[in-house]
Protein backbone atom coordinates (compact mmCIF):
# COMPACT_ATOMS: atom_id res chain seq x y z
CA UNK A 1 0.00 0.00 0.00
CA UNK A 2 1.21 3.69 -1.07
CA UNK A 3 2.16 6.23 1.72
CA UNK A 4 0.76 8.65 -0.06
CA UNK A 5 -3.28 8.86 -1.49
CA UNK A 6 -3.96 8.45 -4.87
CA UNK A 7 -4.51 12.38 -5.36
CA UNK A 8 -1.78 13.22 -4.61
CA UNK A 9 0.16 11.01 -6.66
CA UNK A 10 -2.40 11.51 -10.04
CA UNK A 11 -1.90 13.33 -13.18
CA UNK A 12 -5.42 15.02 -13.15
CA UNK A 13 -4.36 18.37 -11.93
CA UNK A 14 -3.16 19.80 -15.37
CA UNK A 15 0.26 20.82 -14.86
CA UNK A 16 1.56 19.27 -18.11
CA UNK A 17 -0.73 21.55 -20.09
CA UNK A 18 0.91 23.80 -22.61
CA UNK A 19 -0.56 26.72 -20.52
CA UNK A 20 1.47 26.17 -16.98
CA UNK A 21 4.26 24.73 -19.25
CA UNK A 22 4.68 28.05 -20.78
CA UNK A 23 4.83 29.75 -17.51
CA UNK A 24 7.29 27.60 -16.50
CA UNK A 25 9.75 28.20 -19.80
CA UNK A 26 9.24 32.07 -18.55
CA UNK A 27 10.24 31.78 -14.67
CA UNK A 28 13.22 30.21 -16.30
CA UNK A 29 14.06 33.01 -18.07
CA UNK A 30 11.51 35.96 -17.33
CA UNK A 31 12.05 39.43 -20.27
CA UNK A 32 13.57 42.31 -17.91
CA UNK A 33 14.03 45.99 -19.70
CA UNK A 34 17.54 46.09 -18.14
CA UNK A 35 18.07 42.33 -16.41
CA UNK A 36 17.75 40.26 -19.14
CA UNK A 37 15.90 42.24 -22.38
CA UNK A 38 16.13 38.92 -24.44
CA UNK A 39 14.16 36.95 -21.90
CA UNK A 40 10.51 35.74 -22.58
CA UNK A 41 7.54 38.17 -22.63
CA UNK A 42 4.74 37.37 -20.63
CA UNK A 43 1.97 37.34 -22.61
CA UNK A 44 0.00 34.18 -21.35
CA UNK A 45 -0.79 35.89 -18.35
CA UNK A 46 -4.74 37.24 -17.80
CA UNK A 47 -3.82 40.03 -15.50
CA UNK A 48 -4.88 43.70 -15.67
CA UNK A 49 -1.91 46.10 -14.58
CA UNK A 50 -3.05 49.08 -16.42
CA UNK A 51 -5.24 50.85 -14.06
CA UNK A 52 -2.79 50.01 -11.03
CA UNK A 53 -1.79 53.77 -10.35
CA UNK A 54 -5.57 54.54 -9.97
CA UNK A 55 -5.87 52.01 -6.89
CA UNK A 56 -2.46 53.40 -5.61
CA UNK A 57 -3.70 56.83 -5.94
CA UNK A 58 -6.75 56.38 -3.62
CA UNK A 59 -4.67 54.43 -1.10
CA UNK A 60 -2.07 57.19 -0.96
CA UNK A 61 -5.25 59.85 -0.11
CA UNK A 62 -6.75 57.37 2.63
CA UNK A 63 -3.72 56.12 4.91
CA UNK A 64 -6.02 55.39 7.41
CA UNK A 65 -7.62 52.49 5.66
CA UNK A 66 -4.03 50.84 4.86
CA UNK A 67 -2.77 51.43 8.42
CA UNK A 68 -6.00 49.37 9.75
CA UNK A 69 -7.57 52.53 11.40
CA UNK A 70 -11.11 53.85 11.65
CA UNK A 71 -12.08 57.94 12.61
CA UNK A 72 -7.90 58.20 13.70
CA UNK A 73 -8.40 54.61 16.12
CA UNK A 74 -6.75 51.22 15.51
CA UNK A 75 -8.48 48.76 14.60
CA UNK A 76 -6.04 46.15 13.94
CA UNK A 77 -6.90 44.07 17.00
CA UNK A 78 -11.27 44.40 15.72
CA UNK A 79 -9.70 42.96 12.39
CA UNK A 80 -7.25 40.54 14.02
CA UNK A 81 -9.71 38.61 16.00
CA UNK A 82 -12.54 38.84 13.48
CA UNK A 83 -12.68 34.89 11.62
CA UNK A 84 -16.15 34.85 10.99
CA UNK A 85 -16.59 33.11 8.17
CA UNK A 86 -20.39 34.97 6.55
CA UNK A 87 -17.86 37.95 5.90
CA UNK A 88 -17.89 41.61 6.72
CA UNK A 89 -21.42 42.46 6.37
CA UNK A 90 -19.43 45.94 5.49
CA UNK A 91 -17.33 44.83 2.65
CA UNK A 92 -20.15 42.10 1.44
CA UNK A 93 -22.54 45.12 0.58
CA UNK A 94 -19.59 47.11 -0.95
CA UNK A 95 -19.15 44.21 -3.13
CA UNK A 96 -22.48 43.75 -4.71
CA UNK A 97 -22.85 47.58 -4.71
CA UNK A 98 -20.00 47.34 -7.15
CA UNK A 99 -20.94 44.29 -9.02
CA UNK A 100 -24.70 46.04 -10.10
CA UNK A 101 -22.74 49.20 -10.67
CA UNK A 102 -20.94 47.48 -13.51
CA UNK A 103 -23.84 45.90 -15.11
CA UNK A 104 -24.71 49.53 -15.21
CA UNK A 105 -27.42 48.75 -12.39
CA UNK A 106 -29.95 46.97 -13.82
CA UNK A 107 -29.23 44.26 -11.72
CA UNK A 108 -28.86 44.07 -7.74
CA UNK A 109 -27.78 41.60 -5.65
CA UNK A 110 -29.14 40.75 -2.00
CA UNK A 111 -25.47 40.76 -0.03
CA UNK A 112 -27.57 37.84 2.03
CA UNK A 113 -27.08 35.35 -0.96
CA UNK A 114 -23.34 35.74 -1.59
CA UNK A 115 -20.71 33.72 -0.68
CA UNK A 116 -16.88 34.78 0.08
CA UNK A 117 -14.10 32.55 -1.24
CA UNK A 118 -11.04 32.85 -1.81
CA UNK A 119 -10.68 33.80 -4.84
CA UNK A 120 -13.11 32.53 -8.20
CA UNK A 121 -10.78 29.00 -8.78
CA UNK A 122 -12.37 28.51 -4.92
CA UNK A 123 -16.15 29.58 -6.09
CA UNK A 124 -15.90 27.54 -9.16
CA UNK A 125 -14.95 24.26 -7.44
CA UNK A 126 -17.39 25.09 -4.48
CA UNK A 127 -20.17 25.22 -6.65
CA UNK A 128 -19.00 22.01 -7.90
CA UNK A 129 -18.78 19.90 -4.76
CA UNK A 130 -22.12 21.84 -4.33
CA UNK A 131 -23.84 20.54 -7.04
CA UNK A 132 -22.07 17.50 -8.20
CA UNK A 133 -20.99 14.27 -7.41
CA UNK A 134 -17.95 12.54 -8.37
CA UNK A 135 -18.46 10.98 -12.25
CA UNK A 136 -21.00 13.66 -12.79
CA UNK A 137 -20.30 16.15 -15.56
CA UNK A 138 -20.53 19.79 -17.20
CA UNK A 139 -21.17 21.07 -20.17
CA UNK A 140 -18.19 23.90 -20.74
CA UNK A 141 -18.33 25.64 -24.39
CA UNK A 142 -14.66 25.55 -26.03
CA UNK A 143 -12.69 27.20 -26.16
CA UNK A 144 -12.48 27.80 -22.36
CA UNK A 145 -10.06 28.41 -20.04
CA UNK A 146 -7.24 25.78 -19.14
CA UNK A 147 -7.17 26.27 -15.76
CA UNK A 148 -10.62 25.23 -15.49
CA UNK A 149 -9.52 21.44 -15.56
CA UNK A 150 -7.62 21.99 -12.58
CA UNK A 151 -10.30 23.93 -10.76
CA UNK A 152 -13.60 21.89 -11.51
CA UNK A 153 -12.33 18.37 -11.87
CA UNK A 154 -8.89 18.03 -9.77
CA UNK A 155 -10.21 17.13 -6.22
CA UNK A 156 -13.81 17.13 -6.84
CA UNK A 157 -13.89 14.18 -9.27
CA UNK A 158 -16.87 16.21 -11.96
CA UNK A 159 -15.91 15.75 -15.59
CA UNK A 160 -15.88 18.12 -17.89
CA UNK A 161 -17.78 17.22 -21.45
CA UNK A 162 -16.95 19.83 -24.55
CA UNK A 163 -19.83 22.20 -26.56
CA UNK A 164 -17.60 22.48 -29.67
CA UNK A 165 -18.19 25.88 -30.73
CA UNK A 166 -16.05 26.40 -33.79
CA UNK A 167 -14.83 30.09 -35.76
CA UNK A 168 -17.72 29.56 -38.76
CA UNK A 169 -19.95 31.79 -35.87
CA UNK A 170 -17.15 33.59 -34.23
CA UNK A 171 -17.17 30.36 -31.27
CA UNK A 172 -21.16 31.27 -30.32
CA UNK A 173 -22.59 28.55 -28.58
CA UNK A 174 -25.64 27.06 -30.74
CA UNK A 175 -29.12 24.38 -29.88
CA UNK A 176 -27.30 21.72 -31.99
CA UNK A 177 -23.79 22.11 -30.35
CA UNK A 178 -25.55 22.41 -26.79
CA UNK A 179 -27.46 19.17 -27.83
CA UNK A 180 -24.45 17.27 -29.30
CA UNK A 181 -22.68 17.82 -26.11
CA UNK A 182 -25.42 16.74 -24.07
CA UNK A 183 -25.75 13.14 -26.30
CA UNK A 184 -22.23 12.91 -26.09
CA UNK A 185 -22.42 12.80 -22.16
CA UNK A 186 -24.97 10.22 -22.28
CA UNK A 187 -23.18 7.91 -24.56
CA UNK A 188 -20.98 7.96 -21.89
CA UNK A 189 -22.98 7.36 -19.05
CA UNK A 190 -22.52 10.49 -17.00
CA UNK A 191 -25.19 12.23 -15.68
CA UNK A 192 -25.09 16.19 -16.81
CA UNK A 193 -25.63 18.87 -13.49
CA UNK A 194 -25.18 21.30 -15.56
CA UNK A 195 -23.85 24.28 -18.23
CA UNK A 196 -20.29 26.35 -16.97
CA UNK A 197 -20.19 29.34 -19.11
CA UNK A 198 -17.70 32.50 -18.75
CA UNK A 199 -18.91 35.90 -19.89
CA UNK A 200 -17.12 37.79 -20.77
CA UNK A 201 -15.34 34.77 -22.31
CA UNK A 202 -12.01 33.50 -21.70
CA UNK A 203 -10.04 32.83 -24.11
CA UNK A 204 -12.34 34.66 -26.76
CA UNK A 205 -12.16 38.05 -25.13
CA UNK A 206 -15.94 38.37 -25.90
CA UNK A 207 -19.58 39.20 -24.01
CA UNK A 208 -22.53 36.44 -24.41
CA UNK A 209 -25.22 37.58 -26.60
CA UNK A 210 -28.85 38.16 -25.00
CA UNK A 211 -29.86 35.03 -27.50
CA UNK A 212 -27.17 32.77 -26.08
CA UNK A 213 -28.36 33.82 -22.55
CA UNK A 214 -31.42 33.19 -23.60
CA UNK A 215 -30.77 29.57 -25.09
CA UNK A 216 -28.73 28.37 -21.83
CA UNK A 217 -31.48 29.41 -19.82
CA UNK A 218 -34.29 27.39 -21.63
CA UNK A 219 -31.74 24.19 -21.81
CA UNK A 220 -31.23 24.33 -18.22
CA UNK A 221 -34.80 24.50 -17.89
CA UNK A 222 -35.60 21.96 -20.05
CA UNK A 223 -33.12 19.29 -18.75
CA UNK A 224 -33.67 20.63 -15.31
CA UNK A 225 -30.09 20.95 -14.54
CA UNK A 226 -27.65 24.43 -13.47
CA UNK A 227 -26.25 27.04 -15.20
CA UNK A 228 -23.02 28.66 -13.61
CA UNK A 229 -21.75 32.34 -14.96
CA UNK A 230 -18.25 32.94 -14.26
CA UNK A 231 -18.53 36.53 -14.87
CA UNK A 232 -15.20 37.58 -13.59
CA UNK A 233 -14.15 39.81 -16.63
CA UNK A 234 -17.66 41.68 -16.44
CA UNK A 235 -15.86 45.27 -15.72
CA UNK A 236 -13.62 44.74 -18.75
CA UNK A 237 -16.34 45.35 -21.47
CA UNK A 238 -14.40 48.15 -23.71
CA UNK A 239 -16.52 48.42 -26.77
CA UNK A 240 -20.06 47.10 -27.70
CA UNK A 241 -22.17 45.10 -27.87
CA UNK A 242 -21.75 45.93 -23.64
CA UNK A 243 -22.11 43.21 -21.11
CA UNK A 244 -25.45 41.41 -20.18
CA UNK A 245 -25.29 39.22 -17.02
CA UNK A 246 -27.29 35.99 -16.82
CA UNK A 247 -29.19 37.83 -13.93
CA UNK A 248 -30.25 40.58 -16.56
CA UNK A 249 -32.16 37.85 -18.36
CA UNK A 250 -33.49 36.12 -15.81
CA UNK A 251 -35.10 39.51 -14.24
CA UNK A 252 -36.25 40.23 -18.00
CA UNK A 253 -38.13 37.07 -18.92
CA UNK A 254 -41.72 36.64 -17.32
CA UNK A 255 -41.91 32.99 -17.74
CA UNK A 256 -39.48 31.87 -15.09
CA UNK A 257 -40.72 30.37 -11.42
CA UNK A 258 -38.52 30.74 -8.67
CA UNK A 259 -37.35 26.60 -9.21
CA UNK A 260 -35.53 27.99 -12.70
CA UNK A 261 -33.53 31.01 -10.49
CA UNK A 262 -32.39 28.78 -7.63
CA UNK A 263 -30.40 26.71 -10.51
CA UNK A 264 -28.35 29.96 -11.53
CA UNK A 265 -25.57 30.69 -9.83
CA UNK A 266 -22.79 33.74 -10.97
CA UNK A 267 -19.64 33.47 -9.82
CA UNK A 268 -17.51 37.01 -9.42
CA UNK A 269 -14.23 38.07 -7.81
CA UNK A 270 -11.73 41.18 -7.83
CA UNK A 271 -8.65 39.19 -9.85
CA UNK A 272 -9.12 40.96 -13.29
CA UNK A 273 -12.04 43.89 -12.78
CA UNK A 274 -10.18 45.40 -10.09
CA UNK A 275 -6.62 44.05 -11.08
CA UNK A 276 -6.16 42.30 -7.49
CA UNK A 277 -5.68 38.64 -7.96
CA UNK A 278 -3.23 38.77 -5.18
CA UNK A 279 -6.00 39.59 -2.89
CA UNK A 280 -7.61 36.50 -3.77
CA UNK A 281 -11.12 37.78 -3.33
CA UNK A 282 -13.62 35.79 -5.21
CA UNK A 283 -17.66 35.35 -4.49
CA UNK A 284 -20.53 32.90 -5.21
CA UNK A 285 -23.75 34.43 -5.72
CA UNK A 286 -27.20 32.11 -5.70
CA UNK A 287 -30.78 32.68 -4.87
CA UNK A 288 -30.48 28.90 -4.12
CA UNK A 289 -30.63 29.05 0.10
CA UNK A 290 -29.40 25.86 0.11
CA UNK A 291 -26.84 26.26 -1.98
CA UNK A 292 -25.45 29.37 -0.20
CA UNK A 293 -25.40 27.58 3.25
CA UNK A 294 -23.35 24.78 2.20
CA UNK A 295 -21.10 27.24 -0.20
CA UNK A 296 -20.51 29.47 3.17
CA UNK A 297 -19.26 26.51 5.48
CA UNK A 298 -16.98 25.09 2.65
CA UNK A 299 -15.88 29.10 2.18
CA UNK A 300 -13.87 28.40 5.90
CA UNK A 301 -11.53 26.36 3.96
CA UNK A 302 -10.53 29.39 1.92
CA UNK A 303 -11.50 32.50 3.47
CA UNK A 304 -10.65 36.40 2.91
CA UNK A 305 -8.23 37.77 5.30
CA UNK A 306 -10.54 40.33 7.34
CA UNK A 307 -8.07 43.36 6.55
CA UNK A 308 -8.45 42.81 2.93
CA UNK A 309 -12.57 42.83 3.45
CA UNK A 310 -11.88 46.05 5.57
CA UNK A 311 -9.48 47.65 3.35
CA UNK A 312 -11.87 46.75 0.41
CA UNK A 313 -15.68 47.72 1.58
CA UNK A 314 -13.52 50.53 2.40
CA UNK A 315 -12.52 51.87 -1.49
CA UNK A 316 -15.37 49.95 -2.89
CA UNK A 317 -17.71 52.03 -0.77
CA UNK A 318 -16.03 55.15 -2.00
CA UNK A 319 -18.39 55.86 -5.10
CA UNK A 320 -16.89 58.40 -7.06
CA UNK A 321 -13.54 56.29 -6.93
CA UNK A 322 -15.28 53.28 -8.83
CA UNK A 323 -17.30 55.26 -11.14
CA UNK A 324 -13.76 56.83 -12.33
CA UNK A 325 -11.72 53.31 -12.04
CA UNK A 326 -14.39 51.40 -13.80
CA UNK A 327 -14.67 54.64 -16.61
CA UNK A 328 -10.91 55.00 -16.91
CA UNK A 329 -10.02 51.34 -16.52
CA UNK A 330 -12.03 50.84 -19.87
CA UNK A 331 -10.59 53.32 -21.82
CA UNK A 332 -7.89 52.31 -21.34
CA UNK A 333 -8.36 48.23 -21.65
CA UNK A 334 -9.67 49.47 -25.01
CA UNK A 335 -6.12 51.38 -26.51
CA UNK A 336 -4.23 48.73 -24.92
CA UNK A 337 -6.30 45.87 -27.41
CA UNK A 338 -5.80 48.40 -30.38
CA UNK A 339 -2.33 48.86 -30.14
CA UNK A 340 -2.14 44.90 -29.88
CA UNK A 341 -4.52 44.35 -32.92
CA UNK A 342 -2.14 47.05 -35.13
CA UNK A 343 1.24 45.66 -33.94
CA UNK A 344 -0.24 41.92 -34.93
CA UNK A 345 -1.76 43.47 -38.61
CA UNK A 346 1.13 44.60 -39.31
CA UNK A 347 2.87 41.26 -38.71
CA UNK A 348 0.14 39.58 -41.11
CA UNK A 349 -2.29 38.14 -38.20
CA UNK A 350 -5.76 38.83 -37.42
CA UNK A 351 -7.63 38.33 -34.29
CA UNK A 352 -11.39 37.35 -33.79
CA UNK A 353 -13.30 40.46 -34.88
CA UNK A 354 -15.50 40.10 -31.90
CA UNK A 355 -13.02 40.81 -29.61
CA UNK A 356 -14.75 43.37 -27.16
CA UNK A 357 -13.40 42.54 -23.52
CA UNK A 358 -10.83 40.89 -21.14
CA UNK A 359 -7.43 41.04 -21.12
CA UNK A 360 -6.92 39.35 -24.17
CA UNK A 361 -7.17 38.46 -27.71
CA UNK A 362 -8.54 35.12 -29.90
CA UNK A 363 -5.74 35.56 -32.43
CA UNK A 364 -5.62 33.57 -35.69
CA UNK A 365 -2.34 32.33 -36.82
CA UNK A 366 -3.48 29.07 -38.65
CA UNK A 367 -2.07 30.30 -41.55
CA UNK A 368 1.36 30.27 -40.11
CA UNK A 369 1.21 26.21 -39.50
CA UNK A 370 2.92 23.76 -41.68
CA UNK A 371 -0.03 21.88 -41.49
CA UNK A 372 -3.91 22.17 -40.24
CA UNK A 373 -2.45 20.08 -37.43
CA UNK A 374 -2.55 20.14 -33.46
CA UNK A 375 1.11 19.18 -34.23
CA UNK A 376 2.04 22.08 -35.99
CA UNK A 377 0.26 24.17 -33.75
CA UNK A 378 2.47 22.77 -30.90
CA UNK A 379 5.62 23.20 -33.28
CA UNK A 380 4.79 26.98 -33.72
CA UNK A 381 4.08 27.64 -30.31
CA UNK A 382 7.41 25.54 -28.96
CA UNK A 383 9.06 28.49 -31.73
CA UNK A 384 7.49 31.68 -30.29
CA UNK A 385 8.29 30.45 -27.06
CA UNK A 386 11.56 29.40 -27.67
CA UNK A 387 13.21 31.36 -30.91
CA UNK A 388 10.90 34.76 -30.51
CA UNK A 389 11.09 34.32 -26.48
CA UNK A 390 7.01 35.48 -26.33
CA UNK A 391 5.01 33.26 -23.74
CA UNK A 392 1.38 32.80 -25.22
CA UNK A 393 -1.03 30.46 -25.06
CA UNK A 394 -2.27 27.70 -27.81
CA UNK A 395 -5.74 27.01 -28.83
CA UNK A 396 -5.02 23.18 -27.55
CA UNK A 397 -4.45 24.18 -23.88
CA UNK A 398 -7.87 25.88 -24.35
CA UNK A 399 -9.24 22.39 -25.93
CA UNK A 400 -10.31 24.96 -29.30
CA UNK A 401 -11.09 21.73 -32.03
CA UNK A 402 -9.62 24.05 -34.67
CA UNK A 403 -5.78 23.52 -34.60
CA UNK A 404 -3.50 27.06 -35.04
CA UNK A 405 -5.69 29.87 -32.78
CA UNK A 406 -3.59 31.32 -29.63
CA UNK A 407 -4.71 33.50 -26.47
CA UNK A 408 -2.77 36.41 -26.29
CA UNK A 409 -2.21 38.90 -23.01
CA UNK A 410 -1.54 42.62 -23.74
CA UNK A 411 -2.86 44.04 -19.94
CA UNK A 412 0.10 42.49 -17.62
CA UNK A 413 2.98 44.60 -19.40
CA UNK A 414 4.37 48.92 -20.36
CA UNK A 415 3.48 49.61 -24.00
CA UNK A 416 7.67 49.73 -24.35
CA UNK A 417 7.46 45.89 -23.80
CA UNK A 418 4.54 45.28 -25.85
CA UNK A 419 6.07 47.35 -28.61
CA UNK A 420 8.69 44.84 -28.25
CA UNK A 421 6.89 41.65 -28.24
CA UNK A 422 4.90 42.86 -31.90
CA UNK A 423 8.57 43.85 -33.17
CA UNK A 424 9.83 40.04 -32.07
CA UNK A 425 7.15 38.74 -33.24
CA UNK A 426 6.79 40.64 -36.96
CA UNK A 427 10.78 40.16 -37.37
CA UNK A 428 9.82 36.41 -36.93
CA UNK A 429 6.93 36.20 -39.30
CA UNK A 430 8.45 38.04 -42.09
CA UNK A 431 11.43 34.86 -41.49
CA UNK A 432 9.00 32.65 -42.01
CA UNK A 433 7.65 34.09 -45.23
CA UNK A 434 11.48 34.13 -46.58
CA UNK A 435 12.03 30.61 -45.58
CA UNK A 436 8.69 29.26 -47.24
CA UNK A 437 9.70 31.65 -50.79
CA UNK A 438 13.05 30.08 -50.91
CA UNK A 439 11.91 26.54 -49.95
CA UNK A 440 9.00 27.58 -52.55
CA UNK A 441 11.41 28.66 -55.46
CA UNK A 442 13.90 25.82 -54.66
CA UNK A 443 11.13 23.24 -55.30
CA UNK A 444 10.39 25.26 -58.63
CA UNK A 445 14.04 25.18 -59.87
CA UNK A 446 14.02 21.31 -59.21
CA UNK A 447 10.91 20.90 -61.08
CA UNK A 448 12.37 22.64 -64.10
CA UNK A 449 15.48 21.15 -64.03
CA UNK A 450 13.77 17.91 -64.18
CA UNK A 451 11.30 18.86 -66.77
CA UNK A 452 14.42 20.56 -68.96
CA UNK A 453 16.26 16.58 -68.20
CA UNK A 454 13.04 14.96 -69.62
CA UNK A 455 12.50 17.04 -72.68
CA UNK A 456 16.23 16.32 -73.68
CA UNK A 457 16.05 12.87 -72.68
CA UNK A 458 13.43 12.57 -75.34
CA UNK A 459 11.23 11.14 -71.97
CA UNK A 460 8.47 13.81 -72.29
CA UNK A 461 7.79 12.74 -76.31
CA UNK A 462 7.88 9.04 -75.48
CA UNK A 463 4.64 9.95 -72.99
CA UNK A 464 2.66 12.38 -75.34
CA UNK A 465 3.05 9.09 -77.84
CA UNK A 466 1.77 6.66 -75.37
């Protein structure tokens, strides 16, 4: 018998991905301006350091809140003490203040049904342990985020069964893909819980039409099953169509009963909207009482540190800071993803027109592959990584069924260094282009020579007689 349990010895969690792989290649040897300016970009990593000076700024002008003090007083010993685990009923309303106020607030959200976690990878396997049972599955629409096989299947033992979107729609999740998915689980004997959607999506870097919404919600009805919305990126909407939560549809449609709510759940957190994924502040909300009461006692295994709630209800609660952050931080979200779209143009690639949120782009370099391969894919992203020194991530890691499509960061970086990553990556395109003409014109001298060898060898009349 093994000393040590079989999770802890398995292969489930996802480290070998491409995805962490790529992160590793850069800790290795991590791009520094002045340290080591021909190390490897970072550009597989989802993290918004653009509007970083605007949090700073309001910290500098309220030292009180950062030193733990209320009114002038010390607080650090209230905070110190304070475990528990429902939340600060302070920084809970703060939150969902903030979460309605960027769905523009046509939403609310009763601070009573939301759970703190610690961080959304701790929401999105709660709700699965909520909901699940080991060998049940979840529909997830591809291409989705790689991390998610870590964080809903590693230690809760749900599997996770692909809706292959494809680019023919721009990757929208249709009734026959939804349905396909849903036979495929069958054939296999697992019992569906449920639809995991992210919106705004990640990898796409796009927001969920109303008709999509719309189309989850009468499945889930249908099959009588959940619908989880990871809307995590929802205050990184930079150009229209403009971001609809699930909750938006469910308060617009009259033909819902209560039973239909208590089987959507959104999951939130602070990581990417606020730029804070050090924080780790992530939430659960439900109208599902049930749901919430078993989230909130699995929440003690990964709570938020009571200084970060304080320090937190603290700027969230300061209105006129997060209309500004969430006004400026989407301005400038929005030049960041044009100057990444023109530095890629002018290398030759495209990205998915819909692009219209995150901290990323769906870019298109199939017509760099050898071959319409998931081999060549993996051969052109071993050569950006390793000959162009640019971390990024390939459509595989995100299980996309179309081989040569790549996520691509341009929020965790100065413009200097993303300057530098479209100049690497143009010099190495316009390589490949003089490689393929040469290889091209080589093969067209051979084929001469050999026709002008024929024709002399009198080989080319013997076959127009026969």
């Amino acid at each position: 018998m093994g000393l040590l349990s079989r999770k802890a010895t398995c292969n489930s969690h996802g480290q070998d991905s491409s995805y962490f792989l790529g992160w590793q290649e850069y800790e290795k040897n991590p791009y520094d301006e002045v340290q080591n300016p021909k190390g490897i970009i970072q550009m597989g990593l989802a993290e918004n350091q653009l509007s970083f000076d605007l949090l700073e700024s309001w910290l500098a002008k309220n030292p009180d809140v950062a030193g733990l003090k209320r009114d002038g007083e010390s607080i650090f010993r209230e905070l110190a003490l304070f475990q528990d685990y429902h939340g600060l009923p302070s920084f809970k309303k703060a939150l969902v203040d903030f979460m309605a106020e960027i769905r523009g607030n046509k939403v609310t959200f009763d601070p009573n049904h939301i759970v703190l976690t610690a961080g959304a990878t701790s929401a999105n396997e709660t709700l699965m342990f909520c909901l699940a049972e080991e060998g049940d599955a979840f529909l997830l629409p591809t291409p989705y985020y790689p991390g998610f096989d870590r964080d809903l299947k590693w230690r809760t033992g749900v599997e996770i069964v692909p809706i292959q979107c494809t680019s023919s729609n721009n990757f929208q999740i249709t009734e026959s893909t939804l349905k396909q998915a849903h036979e495929e689980a069958e054939k296999k004997n697992l019992r569906v819980k449920g639809v995991l959607v992210t919106n705004p999506s990640n990898p796409l870097g796009t927001t969920m039409s109303r008709s999509e919404l719309n189309l989850l919600v009468d499945f889930i009805k249908d099959k009588n099953m959940h619908l989880i919305s990871d809307e995590i990126y929802s205050g990184t909407v930079f150009s229209s169509p403009g971001f609809v939560s699930v909750m938006e549809i469910l308060k617009d449609r009259n033909d819902l009963d209560g039973y239909v709510w208590n089987r959507v759940h959104v999951v939130y957190s602070l990581s990417k909207d606020l730029g804070l994924p050090g924080f780790r502040v992530g939430a659960i909300y439900s109208e599902n009482d049930v749901v919430v009461a078993a989230a909130t006692k699995m929440s003690s295994f990964g709570l938020v540190s009571s200084q970060t709630q304080y320090l937190l209800s603290a700027m969230l609660g300061d209105k006129k800071f997060t209309k500004n952050y969430i006004s400026e931080n989407q301005k400038r979200l929005k030049r960041r993803q044009r100057m990444l779209v023109s530095g890629l143009e002018k290398a030759g690639i495209s990205c998915l027109k819909t692009n219209n949120a995150g901290l990323f782009c769906w870019v298109d370099m199939r017509h760099l592959l050898r071959s319409n391969t998931f081999e060549a894919e993996m051969e052109l992203w071993k050569k950006i990584l390793y000959d162009v020194r640019l971390n990024i991530s390939p459509g595989s890691s995100c299980h996309c069924n179309e081989p040569g499509w790549f996520r691509v960061c341009f929020a965790n970086m100065s413009e200097d260094t993303l300057n530098l990553a479209m100049k690497r990556l143009k010099t190495f395109v316009a390589d490949k282009k003089i490689i393929r003409a040469q290889s091209s014109g080589s093969w067209r001298r051979r084929s001469l020579s050999n026709w002008v060898f024929r024709l002399s060898s009198g080989e080319y009349r013997e076959q127009e007689e026969r």
